[in-house]
C-alpha atoms as a PDB file:
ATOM      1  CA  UNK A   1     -23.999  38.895  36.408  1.00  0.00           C
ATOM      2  CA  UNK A   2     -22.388  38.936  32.995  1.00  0.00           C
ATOM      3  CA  UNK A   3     -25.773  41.061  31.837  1.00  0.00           C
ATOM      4  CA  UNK A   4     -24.305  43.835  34.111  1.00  0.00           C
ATOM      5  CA  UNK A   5     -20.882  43.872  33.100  1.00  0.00           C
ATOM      6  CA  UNK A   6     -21.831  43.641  29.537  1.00  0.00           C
ATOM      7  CA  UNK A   7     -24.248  46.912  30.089  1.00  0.00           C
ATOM      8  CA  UNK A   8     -21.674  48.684  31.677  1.00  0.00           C
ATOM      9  CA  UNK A   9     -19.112  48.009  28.947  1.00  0.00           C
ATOM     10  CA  UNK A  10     -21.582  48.803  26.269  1.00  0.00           C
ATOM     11  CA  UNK A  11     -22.270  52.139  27.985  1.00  0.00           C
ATOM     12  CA  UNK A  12     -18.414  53.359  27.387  1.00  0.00           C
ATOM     13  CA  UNK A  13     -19.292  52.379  23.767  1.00  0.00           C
ATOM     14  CA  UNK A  14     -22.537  54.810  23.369  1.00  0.00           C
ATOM     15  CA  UNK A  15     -22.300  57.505  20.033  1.00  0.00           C
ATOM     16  CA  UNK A  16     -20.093  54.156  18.287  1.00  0.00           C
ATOM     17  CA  UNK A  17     -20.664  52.209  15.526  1.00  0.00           C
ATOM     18  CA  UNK A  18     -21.377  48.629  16.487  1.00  0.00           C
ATOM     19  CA  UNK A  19     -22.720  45.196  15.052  1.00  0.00           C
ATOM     20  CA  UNK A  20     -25.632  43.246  16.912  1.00  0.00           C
ATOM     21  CA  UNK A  21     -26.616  40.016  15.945  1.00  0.00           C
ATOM     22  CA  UNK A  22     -29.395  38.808  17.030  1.00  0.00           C
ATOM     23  CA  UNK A  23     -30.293  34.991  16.002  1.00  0.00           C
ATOM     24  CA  UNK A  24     -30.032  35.067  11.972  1.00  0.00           C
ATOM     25  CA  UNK A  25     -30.631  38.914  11.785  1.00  0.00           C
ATOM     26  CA  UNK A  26     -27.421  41.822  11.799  1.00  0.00           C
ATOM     27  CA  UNK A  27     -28.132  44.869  13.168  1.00  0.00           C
ATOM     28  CA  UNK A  28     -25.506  47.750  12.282  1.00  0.00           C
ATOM     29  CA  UNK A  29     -25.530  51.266  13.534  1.00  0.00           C
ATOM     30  CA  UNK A  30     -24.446  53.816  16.148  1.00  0.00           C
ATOM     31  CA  UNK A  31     -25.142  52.467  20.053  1.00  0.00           C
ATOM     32  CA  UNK A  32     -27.557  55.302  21.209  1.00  0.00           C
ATOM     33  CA  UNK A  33     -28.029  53.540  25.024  1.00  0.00           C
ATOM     34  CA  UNK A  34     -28.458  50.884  27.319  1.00  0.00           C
ATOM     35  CA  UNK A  35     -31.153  51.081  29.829  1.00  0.00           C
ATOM     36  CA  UNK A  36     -31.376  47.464  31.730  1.00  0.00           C
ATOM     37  CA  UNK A  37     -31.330  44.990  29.336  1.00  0.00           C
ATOM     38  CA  UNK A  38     -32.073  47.019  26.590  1.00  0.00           C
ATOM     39  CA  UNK A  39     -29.653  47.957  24.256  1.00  0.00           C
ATOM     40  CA  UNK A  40     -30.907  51.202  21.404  1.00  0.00           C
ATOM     41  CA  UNK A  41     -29.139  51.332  17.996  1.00  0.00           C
ATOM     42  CA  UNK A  42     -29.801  53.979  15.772  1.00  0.00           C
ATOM     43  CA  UNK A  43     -29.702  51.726  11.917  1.00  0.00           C
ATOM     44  CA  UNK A  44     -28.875  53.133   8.502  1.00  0.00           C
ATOM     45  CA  UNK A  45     -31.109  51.914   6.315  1.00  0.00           C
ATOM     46  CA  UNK A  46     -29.055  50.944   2.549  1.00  0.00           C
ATOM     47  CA  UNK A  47     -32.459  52.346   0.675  1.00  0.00           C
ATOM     48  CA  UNK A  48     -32.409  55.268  -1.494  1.00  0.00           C
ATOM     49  CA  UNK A  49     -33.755  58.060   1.355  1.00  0.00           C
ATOM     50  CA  UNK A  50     -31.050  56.839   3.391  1.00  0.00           C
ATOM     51  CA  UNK A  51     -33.028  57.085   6.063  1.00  0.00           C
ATOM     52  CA  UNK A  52     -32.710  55.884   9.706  1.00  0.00           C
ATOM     53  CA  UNK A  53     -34.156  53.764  12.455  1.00  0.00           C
ATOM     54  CA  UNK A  54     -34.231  53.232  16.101  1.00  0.00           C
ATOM     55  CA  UNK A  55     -33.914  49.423  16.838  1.00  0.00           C
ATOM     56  CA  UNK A  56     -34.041  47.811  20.415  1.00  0.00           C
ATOM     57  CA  UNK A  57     -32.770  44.812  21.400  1.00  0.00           C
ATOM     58  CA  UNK A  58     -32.525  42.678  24.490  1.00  0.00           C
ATOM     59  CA  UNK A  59     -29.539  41.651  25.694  1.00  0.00           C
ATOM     60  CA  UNK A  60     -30.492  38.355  26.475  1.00  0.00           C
ATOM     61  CA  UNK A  61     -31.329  37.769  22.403  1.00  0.00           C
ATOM     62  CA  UNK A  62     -27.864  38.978  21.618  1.00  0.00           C
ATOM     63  CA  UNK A  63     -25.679  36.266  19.626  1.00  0.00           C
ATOM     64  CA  UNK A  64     -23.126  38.612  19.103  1.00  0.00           C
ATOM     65  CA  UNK A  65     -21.404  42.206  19.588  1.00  0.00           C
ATOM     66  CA  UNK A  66     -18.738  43.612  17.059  1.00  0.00           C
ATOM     67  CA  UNK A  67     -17.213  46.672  17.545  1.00  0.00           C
ATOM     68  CA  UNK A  68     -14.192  48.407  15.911  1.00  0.00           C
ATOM     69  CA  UNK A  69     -10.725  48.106  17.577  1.00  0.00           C
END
């Protein structure tokens, strides 16, 4: 149950910058969807392209959520 209401909170947060943590690893970038338990991020990478990434995450690996007030 808490799965579902966390999806459905993170989907008013979609085109936002968030922080994921999952286990020992951050995650920071814009929340591009949620689809089930799977949560899409796109990530700036800090190298000298600046280029970006898709990362997807599970919910269920999730330590953490930040997002700004």
């Amino acid at each position: 149950m808490f799965q579902s209401l966390l999806s459905l909170q993170l989907r008013t947060l979609i085109n936002q910058p968030i922080r994921v943590a999952v286990g020992e690893t951050l995650f920071t970038g814009t929340l591009l969807s949620i689809s089930g338990n799977i949560l899409t991020l796109s990530e700036s990478t800090d190298s000298y392209e600046r280029a970006t990434r898709r990362t997807s995450v599970n919910l269920r690996q999730v330590s953490f959520i930040q997002v700004s007030a």
